[in-house]
Protein backbone atom coordinates (compact mmCIF):
# COMPACT_ATOMS: atom_id res chain seq x y z
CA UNK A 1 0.00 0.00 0.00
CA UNK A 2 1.21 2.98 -1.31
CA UNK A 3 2.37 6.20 1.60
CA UNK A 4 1.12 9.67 0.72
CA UNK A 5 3.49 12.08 1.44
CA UNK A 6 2.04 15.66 2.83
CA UNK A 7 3.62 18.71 3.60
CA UNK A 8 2.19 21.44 5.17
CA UNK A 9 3.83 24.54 5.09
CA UNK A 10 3.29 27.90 7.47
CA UNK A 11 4.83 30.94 6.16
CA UNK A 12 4.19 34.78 7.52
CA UNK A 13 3.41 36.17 3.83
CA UNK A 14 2.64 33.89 0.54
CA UNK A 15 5.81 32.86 -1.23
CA UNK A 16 6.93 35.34 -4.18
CA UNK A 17 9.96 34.01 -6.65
CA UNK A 18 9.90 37.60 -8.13
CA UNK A 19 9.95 39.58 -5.40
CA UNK A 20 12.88 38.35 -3.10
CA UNK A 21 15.24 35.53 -2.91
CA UNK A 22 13.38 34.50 0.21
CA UNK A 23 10.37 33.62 -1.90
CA UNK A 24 12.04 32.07 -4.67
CA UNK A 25 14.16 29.52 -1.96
CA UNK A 26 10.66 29.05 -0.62
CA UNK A 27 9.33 28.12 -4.27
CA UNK A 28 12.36 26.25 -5.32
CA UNK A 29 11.71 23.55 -2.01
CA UNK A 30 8.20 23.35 -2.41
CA UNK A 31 8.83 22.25 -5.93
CA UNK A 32 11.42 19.74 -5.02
CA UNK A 33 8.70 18.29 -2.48
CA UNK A 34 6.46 17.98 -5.41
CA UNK A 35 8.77 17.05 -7.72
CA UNK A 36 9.36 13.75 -5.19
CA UNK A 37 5.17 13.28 -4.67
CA UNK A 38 4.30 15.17 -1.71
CA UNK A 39 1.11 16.81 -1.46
CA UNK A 40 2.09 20.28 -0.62
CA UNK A 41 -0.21 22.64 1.29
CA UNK A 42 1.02 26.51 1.81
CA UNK A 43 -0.72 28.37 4.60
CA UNK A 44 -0.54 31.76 5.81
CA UNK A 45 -2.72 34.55 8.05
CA UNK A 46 -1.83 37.17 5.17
């Protein structure tokens, strides 16, 4: 029987690639998670 891999992710402010190098390192890992099958989930109070 198959695992499913889940992430769940809690960041201050939404993740933006274009808008500091913060962002895009956030980006680039949640890609790698779903690049290996995770189910990602991103939350955040903003």
């Amino acid at each position: 029987m198959p695992s499913h891999k889940k992430i769940l992710v809690i960041g201050y402010v939404w993740p933006e690639p274009n808008s500091s190098a913060a962002g895009s390192h956030m980006m680039n890992i949640l890609c790698t998670f779903k690049a290996q099958d995770w189910q990602v989930e991103f939350a955040t109070p903003a």
